[in-house]
Protein backbone atom coordinates (compact mmCIF):
# COMPACT_ATOMS: atom_id res chain seq x y z
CA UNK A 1 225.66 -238.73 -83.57
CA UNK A 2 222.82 -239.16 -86.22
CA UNK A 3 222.60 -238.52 -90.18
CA UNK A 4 220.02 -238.30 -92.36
CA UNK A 5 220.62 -239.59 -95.62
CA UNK A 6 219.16 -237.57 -98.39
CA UNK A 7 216.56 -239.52 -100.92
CA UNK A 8 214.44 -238.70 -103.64
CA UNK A 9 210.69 -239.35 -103.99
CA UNK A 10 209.76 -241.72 -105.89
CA UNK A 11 205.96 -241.98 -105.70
CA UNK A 12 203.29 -240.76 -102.53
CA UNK A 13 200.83 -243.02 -101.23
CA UNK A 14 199.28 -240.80 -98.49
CA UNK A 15 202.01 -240.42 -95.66
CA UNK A 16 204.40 -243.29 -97.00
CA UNK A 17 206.85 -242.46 -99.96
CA UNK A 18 208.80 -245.10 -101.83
CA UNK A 19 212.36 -243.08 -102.16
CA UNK A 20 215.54 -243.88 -103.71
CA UNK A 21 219.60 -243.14 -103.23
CA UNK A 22 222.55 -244.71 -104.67
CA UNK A 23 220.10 -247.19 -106.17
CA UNK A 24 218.85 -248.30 -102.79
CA UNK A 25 214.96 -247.78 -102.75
CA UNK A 26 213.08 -247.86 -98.90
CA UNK A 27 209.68 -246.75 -97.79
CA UNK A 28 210.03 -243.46 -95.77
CA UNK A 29 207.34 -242.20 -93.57
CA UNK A 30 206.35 -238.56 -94.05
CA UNK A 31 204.63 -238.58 -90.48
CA UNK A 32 207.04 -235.81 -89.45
CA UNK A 33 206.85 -233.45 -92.24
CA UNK A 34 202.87 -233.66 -92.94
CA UNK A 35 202.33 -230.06 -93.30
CA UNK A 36 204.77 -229.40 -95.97
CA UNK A 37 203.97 -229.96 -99.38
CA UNK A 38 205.47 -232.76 -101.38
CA UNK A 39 205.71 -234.65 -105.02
CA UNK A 40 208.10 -237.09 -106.76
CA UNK A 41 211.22 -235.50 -107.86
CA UNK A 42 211.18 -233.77 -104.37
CA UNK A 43 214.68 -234.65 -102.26
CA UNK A 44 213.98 -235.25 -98.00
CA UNK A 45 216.15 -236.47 -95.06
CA UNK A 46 215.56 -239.43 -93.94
CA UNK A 47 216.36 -240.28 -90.54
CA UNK A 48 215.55 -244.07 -88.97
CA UNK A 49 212.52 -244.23 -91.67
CA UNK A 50 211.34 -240.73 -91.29
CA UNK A 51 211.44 -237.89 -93.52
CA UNK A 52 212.72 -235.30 -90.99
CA UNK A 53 212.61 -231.87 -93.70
CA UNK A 54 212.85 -231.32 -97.01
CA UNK A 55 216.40 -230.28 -99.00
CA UNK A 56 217.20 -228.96 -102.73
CA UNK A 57 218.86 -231.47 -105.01
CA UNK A 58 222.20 -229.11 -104.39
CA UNK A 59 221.91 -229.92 -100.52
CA UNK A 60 221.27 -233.14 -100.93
CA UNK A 61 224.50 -233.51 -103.54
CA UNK A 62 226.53 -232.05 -101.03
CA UNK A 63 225.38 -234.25 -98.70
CA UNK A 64 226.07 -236.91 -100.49
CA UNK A 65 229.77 -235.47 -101.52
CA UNK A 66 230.88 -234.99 -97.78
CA UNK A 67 229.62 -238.74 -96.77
CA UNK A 68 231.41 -239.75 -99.89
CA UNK A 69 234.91 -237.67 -98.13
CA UNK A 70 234.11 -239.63 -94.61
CA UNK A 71 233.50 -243.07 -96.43
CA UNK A 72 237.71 -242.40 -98.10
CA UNK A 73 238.58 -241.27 -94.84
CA UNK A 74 237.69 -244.07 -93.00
CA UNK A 75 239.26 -246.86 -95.44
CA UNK A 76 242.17 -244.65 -95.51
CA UNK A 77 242.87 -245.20 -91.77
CA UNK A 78 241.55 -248.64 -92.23
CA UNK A 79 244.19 -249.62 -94.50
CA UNK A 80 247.00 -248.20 -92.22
């Protein structure tokens, strides 16, 4: 199985964006999503370094919300 994790843009230099999540900043390569439109403030999936499609701030939140619920879940059978 494979997640994206959802980051913001932080500043465009031609195809590379520097993005940011949970205070964890990483160039992302928007190779894969060329033909769409983008600017800083903009949220993508990122997938293995590359910005597979774009997502609203509310998708990405939720996103973020049910990784959050799978991050408890797992310590929760950890600690058993």
């Amino acid at each position: 199985m494979c997640l994206a994790i959802p980051m913001q843009i932080i500043e465009i230099r031609q195809f590379m964006a520097r993005c940011a999540a949970r205070g964890v900043e990483r160039d992302v390569s928007l190779m894969m999503i060329a033909d769409e439109t983008l600017h800083p403030g903009d949220f993508i999936a990122v997938h293995s370094g590359y910005a597979i499609h774009t997502m609203s701030a509310d998708e990405a939140e939720s996103a973020w919300q049910i990784y959050d619920e799978m991050l408890l879940l797992e310590d929760a059978q950890n600690t058993r």
